[in-house]
N, C-alpha and C. Protein backbone atom coordinates (compact mmCIF):
# COMPACT_ATOMS: atom_id res chain seq x y z
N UNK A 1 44.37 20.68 -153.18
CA UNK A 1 43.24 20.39 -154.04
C UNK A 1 43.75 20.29 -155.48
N UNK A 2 43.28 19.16 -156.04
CA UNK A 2 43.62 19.23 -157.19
C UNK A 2 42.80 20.09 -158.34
N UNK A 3 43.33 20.41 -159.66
CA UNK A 3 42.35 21.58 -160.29
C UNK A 3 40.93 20.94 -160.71
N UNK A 4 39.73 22.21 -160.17
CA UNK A 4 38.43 21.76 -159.95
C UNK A 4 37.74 22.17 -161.05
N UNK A 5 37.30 21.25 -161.95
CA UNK A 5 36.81 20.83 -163.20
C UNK A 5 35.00 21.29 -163.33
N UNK A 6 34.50 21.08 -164.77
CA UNK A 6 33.72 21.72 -164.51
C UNK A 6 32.53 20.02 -164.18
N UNK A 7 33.40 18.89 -164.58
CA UNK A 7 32.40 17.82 -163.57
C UNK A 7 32.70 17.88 -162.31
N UNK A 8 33.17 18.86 -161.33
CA UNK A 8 33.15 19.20 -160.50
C UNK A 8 32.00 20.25 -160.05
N UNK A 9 32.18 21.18 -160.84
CA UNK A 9 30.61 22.34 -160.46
C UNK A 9 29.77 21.11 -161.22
N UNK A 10 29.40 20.66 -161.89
CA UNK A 10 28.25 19.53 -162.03
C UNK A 10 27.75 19.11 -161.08
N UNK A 11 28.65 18.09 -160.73
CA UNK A 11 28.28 17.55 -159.50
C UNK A 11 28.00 18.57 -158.38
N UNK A 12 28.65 19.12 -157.67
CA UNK A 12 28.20 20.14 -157.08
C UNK A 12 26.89 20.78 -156.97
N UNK A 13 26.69 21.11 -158.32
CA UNK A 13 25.62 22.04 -158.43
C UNK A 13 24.21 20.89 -158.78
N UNK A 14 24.27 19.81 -159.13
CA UNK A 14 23.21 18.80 -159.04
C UNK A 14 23.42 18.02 -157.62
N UNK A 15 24.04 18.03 -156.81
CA UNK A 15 24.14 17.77 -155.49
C UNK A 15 22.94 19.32 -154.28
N UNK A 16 23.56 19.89 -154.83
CA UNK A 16 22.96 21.42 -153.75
C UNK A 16 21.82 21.85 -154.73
N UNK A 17 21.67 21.86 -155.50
CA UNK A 17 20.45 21.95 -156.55
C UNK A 17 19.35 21.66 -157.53
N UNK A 18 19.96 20.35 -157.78
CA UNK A 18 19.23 19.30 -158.71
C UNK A 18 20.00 20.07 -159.85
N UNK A 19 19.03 18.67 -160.78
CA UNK A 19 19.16 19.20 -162.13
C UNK A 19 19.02 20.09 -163.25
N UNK A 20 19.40 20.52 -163.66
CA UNK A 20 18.89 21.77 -164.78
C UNK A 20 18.67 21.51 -166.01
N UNK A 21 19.38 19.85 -166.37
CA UNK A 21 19.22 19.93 -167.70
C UNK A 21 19.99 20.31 -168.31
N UNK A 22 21.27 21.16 -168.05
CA UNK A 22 22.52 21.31 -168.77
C UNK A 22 23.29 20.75 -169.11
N UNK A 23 23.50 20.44 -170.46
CA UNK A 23 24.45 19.98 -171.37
C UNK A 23 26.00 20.39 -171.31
N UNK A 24 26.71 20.04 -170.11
CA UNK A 24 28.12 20.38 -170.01
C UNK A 24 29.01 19.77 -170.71
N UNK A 25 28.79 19.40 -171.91
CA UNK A 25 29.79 18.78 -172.71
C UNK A 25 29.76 20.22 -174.05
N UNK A 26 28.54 21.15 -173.98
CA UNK A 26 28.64 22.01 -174.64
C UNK A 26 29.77 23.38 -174.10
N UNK A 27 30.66 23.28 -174.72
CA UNK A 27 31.63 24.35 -174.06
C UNK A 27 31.01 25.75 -173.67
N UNK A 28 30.39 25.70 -174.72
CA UNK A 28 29.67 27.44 -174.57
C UNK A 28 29.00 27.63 -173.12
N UNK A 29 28.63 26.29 -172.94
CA UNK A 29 27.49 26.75 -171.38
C UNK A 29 28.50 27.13 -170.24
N UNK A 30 29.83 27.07 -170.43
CA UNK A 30 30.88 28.03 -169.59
C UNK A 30 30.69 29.36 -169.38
N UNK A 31 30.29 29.96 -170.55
CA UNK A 31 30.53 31.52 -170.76
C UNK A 31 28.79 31.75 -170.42
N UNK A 32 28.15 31.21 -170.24
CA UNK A 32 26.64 31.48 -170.49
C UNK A 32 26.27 31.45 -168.79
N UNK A 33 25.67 32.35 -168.89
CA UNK A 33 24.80 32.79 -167.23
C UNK A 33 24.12 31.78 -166.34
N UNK A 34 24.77 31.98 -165.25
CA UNK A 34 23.51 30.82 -164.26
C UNK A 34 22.14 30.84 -164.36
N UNK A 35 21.83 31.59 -164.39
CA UNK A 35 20.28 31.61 -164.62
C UNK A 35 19.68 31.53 -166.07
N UNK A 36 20.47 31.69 -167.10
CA UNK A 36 20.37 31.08 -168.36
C UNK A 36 20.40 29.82 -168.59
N UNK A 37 20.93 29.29 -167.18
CA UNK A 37 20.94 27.72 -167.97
C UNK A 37 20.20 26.89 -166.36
N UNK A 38 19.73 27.81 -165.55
CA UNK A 38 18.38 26.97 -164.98
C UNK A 38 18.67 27.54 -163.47
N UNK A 39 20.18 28.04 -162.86
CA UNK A 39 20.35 27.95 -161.55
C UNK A 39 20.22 29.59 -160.97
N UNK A 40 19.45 29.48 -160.33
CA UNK A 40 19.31 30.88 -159.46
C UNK A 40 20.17 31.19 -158.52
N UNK A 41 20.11 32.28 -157.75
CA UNK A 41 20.88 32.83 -156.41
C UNK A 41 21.01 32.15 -155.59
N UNK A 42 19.55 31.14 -155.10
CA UNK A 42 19.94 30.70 -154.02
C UNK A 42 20.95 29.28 -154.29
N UNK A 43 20.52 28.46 -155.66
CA UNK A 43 21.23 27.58 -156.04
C UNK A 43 22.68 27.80 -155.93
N UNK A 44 23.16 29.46 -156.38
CA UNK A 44 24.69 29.68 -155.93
C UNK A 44 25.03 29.54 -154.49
N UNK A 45 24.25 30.31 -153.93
CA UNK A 45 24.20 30.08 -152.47
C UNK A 45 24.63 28.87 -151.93
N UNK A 46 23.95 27.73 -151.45
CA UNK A 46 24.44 26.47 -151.66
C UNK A 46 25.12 26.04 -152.31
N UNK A 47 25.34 26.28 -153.51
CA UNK A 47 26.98 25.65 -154.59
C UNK A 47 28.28 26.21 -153.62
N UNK A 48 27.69 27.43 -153.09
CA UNK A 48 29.22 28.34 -152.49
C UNK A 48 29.36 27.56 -150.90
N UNK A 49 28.46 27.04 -150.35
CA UNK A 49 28.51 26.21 -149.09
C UNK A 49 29.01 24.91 -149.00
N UNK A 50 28.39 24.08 -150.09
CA UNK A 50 29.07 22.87 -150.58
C UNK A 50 30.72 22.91 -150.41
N UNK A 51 31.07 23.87 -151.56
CA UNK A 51 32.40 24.09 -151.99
C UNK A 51 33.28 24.63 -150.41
N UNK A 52 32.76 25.18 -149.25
CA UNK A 52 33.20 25.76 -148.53
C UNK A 52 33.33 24.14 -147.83
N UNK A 53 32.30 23.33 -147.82
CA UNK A 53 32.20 21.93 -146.71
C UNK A 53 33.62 21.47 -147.35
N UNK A 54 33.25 21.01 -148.37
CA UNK A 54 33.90 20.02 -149.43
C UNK A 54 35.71 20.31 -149.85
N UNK A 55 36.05 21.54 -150.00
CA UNK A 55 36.95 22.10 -150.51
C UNK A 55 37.52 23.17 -149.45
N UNK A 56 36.63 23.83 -148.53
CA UNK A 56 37.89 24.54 -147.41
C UNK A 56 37.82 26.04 -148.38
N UNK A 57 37.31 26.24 -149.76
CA UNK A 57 37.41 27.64 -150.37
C UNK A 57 36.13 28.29 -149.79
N UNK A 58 35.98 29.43 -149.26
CA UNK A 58 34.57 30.38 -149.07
C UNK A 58 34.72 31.55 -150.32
N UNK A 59 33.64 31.30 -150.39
CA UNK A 59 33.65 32.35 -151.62
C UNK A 59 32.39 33.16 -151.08
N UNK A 60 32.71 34.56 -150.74
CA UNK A 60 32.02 35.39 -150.24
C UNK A 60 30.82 35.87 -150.78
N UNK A 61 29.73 36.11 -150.39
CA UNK A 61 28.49 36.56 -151.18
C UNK A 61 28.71 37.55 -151.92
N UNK A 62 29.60 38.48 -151.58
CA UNK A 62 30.36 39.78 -153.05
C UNK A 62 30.41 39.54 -154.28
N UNK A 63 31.48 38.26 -154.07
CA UNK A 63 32.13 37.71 -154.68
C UNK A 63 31.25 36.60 -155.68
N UNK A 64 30.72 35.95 -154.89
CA UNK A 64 29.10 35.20 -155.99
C UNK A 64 28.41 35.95 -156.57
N UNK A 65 28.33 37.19 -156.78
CA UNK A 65 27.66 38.06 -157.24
C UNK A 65 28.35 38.57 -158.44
N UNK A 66 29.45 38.14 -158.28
CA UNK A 66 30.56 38.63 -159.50
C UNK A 66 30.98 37.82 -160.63
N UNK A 67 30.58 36.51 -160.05
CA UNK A 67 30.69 35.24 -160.76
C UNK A 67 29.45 34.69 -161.72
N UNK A 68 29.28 35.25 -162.72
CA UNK A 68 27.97 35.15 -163.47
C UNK A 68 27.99 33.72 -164.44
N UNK A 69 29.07 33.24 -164.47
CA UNK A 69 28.98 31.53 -165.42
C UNK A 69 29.61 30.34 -164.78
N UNK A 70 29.58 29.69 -165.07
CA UNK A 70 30.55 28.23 -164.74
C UNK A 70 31.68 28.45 -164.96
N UNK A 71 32.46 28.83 -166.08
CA UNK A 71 33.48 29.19 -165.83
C UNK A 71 34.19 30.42 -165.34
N UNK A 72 33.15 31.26 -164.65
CA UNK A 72 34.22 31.95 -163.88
C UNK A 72 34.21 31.74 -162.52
N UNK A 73 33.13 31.10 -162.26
CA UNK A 73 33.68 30.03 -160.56
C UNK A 73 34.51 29.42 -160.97
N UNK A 74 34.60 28.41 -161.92
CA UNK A 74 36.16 27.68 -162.19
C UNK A 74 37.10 28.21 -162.08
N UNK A 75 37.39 29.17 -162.55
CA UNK A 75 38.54 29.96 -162.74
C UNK A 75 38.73 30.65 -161.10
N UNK A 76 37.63 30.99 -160.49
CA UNK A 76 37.66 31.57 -159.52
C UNK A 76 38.50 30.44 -158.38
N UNK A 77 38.00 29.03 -158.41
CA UNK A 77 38.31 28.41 -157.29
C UNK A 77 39.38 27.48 -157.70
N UNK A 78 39.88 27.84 -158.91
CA UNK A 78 41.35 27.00 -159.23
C UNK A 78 42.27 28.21 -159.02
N UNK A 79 42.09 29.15 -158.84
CA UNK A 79 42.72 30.92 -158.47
C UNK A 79 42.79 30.44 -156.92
N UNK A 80 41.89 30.60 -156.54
CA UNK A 80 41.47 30.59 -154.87
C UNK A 80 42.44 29.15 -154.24
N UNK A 81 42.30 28.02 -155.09
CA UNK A 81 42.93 26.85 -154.22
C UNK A 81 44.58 26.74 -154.41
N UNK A 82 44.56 27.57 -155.72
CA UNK A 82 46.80 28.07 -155.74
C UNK A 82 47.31 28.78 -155.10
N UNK A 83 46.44 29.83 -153.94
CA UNK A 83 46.90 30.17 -153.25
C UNK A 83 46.64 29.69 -151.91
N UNK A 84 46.40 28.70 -151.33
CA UNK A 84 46.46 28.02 -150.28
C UNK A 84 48.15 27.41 -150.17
């Protein structure tokens, strides 16, 4: 896999969720909370299924629970796909 970008959780997450209306060209909305910027639990839920179809990474419900922004799933599943 090549490294998974955050027009990657975009797409993703407007694929399994619709839209939110987030401005991902604003860097800050990296560090800023899913549910601050429109997506709930279950929206992770499905983002983490997608990514499991799509990409072969599972990211455990623990583990989504630990992941509170966009960029720390990023970080999480460019971590997760270097060790494959």
């Amino acid at each position: 896999m090549t490294e998974f970008t955050v027009l990657d959780l975009k797409r993703m997450l407007e694929t399994s969720a619709g839209d939110a209306g987030v401005d991902w060209t604003d860097v800050t909305t990296l560090g800023t909370s899913f549910e601050e910027i429109g997506y709930d639990s279950i929206a992770l839920l499905e983002l983490s299924a997608l990514v499991q179809r799509e990409y072969g990474i599972r990211i455990p419900d623990d583990t989504l629970a630990e992941l509170p922004t966009p960029g720390t799933v990023i970080e999480y599943l460019n971590r997760r796909a270097a060790e494959v």
